[in-house]
N, C-alpha and C. Protein backbone atom coordinates (compact mmCIF):
# COMPACT_ATOMS: atom_id res chain seq x y z
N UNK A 1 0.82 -1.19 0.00
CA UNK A 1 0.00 0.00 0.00
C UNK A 1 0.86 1.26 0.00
N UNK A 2 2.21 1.35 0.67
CA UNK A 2 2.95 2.41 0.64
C UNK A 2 3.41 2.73 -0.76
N UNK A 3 3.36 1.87 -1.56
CA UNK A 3 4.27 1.98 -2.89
C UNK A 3 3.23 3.31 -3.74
N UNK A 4 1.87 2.11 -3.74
CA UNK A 4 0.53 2.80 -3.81
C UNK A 4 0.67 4.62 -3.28
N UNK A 5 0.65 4.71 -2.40
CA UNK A 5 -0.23 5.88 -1.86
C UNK A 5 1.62 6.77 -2.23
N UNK A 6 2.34 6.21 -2.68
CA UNK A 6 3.65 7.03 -3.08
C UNK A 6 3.56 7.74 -4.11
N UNK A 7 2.75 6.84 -5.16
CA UNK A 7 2.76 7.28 -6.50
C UNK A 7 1.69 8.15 -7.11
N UNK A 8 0.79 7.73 -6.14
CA UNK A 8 -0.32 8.77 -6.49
C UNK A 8 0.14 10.63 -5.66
N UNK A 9 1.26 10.29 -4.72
CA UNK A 9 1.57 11.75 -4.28
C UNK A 9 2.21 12.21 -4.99
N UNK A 10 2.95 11.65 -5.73
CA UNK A 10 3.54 12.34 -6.65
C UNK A 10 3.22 12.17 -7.84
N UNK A 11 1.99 11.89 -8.08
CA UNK A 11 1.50 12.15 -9.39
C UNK A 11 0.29 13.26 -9.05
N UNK A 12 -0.07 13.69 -7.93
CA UNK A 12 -0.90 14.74 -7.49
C UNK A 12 0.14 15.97 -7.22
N UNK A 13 1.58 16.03 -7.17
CA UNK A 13 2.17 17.02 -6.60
C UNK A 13 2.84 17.26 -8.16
N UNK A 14 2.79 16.80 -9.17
CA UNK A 14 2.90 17.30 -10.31
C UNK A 14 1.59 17.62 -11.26
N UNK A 15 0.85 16.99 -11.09
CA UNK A 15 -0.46 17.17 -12.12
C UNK A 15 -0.81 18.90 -12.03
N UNK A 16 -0.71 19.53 -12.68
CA UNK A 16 -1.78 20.83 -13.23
C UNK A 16 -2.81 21.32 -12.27
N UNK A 17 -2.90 22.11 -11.21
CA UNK A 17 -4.24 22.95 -10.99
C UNK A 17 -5.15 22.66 -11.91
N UNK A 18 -6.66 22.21 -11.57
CA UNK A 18 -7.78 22.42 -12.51
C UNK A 18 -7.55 20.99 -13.43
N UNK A 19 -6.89 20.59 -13.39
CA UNK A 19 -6.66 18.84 -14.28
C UNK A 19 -7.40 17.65 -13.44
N UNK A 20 -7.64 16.63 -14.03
CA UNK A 20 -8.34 15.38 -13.37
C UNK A 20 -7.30 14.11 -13.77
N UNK A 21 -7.66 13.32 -13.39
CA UNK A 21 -6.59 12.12 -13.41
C UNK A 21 -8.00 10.98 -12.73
N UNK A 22 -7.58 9.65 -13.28
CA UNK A 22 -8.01 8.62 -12.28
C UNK A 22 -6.70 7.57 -11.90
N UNK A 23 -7.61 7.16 -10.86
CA UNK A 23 -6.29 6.09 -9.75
C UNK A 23 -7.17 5.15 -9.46
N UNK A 24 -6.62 4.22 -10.38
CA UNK A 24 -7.44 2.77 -10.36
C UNK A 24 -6.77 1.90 -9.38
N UNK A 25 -7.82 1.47 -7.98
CA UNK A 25 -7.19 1.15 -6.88
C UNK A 25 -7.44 -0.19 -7.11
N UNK A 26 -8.42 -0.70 -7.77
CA UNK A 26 -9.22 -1.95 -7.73
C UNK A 26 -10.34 -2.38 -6.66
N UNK A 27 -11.18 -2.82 -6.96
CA UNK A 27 -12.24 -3.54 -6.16
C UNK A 27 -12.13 -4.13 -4.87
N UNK A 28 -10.90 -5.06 -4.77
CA UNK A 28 -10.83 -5.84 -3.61
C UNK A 28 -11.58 -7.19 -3.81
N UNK A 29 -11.55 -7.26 -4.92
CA UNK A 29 -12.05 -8.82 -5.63
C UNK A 29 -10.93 -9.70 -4.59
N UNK A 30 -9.51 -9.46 -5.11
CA UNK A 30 -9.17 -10.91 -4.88
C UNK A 30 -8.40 -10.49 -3.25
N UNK A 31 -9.05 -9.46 -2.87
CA UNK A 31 -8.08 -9.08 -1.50
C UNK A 31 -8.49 -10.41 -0.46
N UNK A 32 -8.12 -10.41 0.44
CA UNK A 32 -9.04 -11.48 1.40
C UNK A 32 -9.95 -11.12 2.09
N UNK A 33 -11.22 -11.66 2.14
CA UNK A 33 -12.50 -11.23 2.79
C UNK A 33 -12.88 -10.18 1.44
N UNK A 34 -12.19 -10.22 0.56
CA UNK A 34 -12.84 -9.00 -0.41
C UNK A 34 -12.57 -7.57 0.18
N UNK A 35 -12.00 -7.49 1.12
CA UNK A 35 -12.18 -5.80 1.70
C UNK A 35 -10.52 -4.93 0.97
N UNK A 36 -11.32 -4.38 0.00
CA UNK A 36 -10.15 -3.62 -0.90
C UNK A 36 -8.78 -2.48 0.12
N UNK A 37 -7.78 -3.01 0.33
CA UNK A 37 -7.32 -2.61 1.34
C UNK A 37 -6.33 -1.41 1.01
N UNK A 38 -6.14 -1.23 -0.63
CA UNK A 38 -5.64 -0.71 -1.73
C UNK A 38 -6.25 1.16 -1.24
N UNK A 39 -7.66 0.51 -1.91
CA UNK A 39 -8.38 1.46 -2.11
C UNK A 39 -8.56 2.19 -0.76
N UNK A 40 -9.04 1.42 -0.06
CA UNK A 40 -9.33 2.16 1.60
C UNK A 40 -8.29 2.73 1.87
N UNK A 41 -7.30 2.83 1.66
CA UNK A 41 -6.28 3.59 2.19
C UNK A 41 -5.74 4.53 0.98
N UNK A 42 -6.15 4.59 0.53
CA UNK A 42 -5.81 6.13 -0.86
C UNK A 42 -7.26 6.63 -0.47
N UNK A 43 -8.38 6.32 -0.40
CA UNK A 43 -9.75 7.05 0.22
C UNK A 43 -9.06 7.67 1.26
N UNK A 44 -8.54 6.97 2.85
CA UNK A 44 -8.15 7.72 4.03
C UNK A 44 -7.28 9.08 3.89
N UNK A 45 -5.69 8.36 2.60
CA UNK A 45 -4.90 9.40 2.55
C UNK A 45 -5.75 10.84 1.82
N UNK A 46 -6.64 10.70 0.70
CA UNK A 46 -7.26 11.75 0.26
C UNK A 46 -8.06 12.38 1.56
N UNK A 47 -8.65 12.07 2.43
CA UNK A 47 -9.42 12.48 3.14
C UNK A 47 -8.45 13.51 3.98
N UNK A 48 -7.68 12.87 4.16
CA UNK A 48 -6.49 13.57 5.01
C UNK A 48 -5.74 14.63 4.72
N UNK A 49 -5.53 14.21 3.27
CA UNK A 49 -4.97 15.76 2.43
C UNK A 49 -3.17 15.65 3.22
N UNK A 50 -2.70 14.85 3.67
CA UNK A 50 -1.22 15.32 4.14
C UNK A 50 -0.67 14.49 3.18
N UNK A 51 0.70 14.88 3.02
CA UNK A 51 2.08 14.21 1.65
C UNK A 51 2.67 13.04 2.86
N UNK A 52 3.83 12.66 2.29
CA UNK A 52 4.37 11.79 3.45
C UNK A 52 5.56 12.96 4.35
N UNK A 53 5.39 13.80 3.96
CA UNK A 53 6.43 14.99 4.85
C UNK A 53 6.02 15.35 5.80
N UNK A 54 4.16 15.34 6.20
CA UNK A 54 3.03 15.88 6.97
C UNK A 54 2.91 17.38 6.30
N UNK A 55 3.59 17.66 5.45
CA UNK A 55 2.88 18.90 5.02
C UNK A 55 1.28 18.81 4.03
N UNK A 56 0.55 19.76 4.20
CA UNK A 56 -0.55 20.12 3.93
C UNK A 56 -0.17 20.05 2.14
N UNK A 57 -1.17 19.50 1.54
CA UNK A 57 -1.27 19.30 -0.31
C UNK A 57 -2.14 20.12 -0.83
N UNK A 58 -1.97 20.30 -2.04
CA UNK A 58 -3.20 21.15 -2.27
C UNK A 58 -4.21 20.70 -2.08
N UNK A 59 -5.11 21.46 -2.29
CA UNK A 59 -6.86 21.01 -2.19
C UNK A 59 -6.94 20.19 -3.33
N UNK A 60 -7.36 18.86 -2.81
CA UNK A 60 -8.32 18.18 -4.16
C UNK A 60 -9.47 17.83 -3.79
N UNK A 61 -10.45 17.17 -5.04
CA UNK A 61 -11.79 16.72 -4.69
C UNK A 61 -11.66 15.30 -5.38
N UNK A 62 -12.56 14.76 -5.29
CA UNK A 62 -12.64 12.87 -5.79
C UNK A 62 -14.19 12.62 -6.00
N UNK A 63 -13.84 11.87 -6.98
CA UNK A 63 -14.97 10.54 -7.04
C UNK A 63 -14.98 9.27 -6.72
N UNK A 64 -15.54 8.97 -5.85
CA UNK A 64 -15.07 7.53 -5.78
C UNK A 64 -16.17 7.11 -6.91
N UNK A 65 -15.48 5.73 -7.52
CA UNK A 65 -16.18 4.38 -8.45
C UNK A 65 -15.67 2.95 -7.55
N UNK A 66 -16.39 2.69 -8.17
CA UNK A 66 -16.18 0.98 -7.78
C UNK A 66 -14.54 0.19 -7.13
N UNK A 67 -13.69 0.51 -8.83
CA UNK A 67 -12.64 0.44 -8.25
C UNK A 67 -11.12 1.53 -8.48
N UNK A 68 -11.91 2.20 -8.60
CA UNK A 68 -10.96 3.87 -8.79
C UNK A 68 -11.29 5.16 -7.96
N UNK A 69 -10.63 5.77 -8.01
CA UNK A 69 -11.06 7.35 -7.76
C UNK A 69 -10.86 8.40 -8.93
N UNK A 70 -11.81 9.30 -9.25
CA UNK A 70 -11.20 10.55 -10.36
C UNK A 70 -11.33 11.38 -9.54
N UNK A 71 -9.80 11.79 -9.44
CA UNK A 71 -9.01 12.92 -9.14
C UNK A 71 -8.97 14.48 -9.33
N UNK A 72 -9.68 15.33 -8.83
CA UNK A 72 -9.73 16.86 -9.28
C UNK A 72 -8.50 17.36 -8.85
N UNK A 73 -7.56 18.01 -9.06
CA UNK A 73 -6.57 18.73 -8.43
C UNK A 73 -6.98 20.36 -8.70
């Protein structure tokens, strides 16, 4: 999950003001118990809004889908 929530910070700390992106976390089909453990934790880090430095990121907004998020920056 760290590799995960690495790449999406730095693909949010370069992307464009006003640009969208999606981050296909997956479902959690083949996780165990099914509980997508991927996704739940790029949901938490967005909620949270901090980088791995603890500094504050810009403002984004999201969609969650099934097994992605689209990304507002």
């Amino acid at each position: 999950m760290e590799e995960a929530l690495y790449y999406l910070k730095e693909k949010l700390q370069s992307c464009p003001r006003g640009r969208k992106f999606e981050c296909v976390t997956g479902a959690g089909n083949h996780s165990i118990d099914g509980i997508p453990r991927i996704k739940n934790a790029v949901k938490k880090w967005l909620n949270r809004k901090i980088d791995h430095k603890g500094e504050r990121i810009k403002c984004v907004t999201y969609e969650e889908k099934k097994g992605s998020f689209v990304i507002f920056s």
